[in-house]
Every structure is written in structure tokens, then in C-alpha cells.
N, C-alpha and C. Protein backbone atom coordinates (compact mmCIF):
# COMPACT_ATOMS: atom_id res chain seq x y z
N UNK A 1 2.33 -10.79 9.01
CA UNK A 1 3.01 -9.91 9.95
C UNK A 1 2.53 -10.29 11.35
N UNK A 2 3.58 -10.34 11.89
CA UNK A 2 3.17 -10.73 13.73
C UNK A 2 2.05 -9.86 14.35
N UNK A 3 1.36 -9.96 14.97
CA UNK A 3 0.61 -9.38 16.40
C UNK A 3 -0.28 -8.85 15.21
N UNK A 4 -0.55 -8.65 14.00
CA UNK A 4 -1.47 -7.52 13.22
C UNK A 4 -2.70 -8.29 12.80
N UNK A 5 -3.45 -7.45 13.46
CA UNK A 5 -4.83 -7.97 12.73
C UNK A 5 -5.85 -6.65 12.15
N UNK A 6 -5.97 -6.96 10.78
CA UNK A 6 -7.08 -5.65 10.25
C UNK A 6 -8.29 -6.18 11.00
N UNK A 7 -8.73 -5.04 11.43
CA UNK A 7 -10.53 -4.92 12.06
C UNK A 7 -11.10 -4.62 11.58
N UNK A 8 -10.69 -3.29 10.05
CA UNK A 8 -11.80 -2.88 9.45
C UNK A 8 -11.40 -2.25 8.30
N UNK A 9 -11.78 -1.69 7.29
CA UNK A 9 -11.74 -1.34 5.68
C UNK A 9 -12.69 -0.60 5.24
N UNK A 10 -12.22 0.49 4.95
CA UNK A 10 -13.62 1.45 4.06
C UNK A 10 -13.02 1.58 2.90
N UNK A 11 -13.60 1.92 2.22
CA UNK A 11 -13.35 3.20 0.27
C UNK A 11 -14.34 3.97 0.72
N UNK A 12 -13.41 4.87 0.34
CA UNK A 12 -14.29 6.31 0.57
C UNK A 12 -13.91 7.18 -0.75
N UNK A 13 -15.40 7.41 -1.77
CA UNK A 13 -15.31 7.65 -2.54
C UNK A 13 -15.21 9.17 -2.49
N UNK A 14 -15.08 10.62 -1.58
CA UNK A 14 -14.78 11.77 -1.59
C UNK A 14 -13.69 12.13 -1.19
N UNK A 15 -12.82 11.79 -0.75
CA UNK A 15 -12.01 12.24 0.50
C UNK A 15 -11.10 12.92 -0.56
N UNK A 16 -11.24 14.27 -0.29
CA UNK A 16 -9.84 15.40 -1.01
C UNK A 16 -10.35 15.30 -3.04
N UNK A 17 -11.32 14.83 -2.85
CA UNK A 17 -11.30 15.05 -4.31
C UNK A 17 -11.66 13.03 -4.74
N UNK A 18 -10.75 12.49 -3.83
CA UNK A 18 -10.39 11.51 -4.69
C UNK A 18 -10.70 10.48 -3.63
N UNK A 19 -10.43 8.88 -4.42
CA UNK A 19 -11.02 7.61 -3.62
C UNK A 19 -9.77 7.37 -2.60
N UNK A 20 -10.26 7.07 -1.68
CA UNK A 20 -9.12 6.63 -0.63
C UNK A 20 -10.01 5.39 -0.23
N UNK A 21 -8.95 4.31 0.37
CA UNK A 21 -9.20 3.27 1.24
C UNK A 21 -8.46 3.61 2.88
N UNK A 22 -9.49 3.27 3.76
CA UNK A 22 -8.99 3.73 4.92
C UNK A 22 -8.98 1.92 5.92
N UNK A 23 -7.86 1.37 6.51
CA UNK A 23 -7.80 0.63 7.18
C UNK A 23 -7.45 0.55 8.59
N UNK A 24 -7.93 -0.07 9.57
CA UNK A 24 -7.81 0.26 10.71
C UNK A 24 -7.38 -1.24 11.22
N UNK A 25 -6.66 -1.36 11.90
CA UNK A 25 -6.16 -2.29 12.40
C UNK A 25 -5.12 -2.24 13.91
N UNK A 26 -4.99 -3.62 14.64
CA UNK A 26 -4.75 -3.46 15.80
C UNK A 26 -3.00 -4.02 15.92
N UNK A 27 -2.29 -3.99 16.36
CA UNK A 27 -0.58 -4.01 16.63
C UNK A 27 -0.03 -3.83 17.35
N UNK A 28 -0.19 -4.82 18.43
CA UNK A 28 0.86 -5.49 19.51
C UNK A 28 -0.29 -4.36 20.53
N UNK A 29 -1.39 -4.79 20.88
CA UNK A 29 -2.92 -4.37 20.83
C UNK A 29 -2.85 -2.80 21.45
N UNK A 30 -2.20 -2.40 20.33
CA UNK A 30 -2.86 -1.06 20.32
C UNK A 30 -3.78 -0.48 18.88
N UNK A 31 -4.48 0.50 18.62
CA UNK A 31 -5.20 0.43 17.45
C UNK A 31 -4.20 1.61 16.82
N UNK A 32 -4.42 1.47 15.47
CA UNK A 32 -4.14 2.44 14.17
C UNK A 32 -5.22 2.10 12.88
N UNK A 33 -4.97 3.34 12.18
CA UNK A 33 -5.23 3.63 10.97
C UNK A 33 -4.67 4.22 10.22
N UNK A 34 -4.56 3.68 9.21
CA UNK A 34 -4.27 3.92 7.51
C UNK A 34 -4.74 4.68 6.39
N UNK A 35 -4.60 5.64 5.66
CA UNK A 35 -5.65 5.73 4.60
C UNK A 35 -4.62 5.69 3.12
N UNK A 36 -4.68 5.21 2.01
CA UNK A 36 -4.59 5.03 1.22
C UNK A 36 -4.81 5.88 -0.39
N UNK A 37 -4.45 6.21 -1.22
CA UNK A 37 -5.42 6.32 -1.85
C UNK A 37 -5.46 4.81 -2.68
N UNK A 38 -6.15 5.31 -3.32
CA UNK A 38 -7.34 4.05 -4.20
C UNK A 38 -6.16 3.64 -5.36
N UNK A 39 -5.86 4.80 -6.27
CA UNK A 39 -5.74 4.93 -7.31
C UNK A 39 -4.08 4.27 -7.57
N UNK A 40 -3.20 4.79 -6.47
CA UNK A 40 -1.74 3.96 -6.55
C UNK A 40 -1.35 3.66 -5.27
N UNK A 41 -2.15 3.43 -4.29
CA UNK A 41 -2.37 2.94 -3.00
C UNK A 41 -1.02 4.30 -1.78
N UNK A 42 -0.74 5.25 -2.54
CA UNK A 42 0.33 6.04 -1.75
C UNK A 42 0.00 6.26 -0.66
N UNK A 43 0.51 6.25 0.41
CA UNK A 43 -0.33 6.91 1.99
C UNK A 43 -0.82 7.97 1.94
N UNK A 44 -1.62 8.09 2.31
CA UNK A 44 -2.44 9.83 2.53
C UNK A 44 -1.86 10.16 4.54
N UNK A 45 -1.95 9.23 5.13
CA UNK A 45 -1.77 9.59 6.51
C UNK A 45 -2.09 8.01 6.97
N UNK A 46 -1.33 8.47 8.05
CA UNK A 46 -1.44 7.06 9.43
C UNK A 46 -1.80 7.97 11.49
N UNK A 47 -2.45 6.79 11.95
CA UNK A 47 -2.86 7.25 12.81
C UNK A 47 -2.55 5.92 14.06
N UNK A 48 -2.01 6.70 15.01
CA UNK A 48 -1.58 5.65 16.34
C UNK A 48 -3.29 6.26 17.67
N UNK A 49 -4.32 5.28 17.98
CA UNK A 49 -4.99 5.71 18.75
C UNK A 49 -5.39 5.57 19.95
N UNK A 50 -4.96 6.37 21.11
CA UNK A 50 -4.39 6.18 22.08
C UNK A 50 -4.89 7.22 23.18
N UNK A 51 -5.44 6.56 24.53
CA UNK A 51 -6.31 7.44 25.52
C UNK A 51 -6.97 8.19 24.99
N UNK A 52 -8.01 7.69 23.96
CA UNK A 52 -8.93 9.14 23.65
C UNK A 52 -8.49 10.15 22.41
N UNK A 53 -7.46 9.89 22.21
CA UNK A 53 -6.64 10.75 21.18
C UNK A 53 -5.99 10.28 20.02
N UNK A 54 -5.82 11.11 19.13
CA UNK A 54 -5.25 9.86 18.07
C UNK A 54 -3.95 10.47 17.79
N UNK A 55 -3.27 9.77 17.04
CA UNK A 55 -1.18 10.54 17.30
C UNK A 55 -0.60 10.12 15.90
N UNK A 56 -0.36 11.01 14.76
CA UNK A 56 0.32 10.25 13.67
C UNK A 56 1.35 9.60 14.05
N UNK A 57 1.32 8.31 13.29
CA UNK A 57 2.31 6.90 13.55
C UNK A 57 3.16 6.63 12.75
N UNK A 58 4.04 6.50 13.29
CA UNK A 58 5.38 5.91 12.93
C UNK A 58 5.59 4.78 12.68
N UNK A 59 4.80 4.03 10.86
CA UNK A 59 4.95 2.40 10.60
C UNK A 59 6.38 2.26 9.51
N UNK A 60 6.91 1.22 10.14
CA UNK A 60 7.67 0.68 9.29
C UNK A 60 7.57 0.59 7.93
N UNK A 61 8.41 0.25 7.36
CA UNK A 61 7.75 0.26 5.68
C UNK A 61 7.31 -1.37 5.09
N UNK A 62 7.87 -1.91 5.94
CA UNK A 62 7.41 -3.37 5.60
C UNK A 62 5.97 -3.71 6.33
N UNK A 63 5.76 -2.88 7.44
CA UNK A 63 4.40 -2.82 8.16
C UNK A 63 2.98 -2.00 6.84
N UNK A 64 3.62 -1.48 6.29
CA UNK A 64 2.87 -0.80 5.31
C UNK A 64 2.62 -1.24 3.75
N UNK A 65 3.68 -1.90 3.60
CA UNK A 65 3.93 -3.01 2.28
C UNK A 65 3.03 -4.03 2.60
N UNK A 66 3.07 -4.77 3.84
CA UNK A 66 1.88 -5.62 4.23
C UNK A 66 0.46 -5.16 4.05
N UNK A 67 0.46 -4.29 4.96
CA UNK A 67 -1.02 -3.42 4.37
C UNK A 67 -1.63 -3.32 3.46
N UNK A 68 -0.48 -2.74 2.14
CA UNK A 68 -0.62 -2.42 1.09
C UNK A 68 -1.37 -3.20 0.35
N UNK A 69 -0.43 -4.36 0.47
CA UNK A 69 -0.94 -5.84 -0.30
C UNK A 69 -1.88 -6.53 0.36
N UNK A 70 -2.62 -6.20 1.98
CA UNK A 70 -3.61 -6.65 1.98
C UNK A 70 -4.97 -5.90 1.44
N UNK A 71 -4.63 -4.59 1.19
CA UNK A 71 -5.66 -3.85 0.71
C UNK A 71 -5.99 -3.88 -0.69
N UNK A 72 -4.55 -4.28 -1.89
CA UNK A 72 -4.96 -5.07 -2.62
C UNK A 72 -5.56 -6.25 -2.89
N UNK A 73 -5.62 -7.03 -2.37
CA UNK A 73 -6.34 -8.28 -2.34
C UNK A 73 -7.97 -7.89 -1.96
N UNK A 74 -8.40 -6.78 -1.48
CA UNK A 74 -9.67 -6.97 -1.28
C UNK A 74 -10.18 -5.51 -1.57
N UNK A 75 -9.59 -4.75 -2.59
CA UNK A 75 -10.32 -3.65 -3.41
C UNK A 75 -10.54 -4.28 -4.99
């Protein structure tokens, strides 16, 4: 995917009960994050972060299919 670069990757083994993967990455250089869960990778939430504040984001679905499958490759 153009302009995208992941910066960073957690598993977080509590979150709501259950394992989530949370990814953060930068796009057309602004930052966001991702969280995942673990178990069938469904979104839990996305985050656009911006002056100090953070703003749920509006990703494409092929922006998120990318994701997806990069977060498979390294859980």
C-alpha cells in the first residue's frame, strides 16, 4: 500500500476480556491506530491522531485488508 508504513505492534493479552493486536502506523504522514482482535482479526476500533487528540478514522477497506494481512504475517 502507498505512503503506509507500520511503526509499531502490540498483543495485548486483556483488553475487554480478550486478546487484541493493536497497530499503529503512519499514512500520507499522518499517524493512526488499529486494534484488532487476535482471535478473527475483526476491528475493535481505529484511530486518526491529530494535534494532540485522537479522532476515530475513516480506513478504507482495502487499507484494512492490508493491515489485516500484515498483522497476520507477524502474530
Amino acid at each position: 500500500m502507498d505512503n503506509l508504513e507500520i511503526t509499531h505492534m502490540t498483543i495485548d493479552d486483556g483488553f475487554n476480556g480478550e486478546e487484541s493486536v493493536t497497530t499503529d502506523f503512519t499514512h500520507n504522514h499522518k499517524d493512526y491506530s488499529i486494534t484488532f482482535k487476535k482471535s478473527d482479526l475483526e476491528v475493535i476500533n481505529t484511530w486518526l491522531f491529530e494535534e494532540e487528540t485522537s479522532l476515530p478514522a475513516n480506513l478504507s477497506e482495502s487499507m484494512i485488508e492490508y493491515l489485516r494481512e500484515e498483522v497476520k504475517k507477524n502474530i
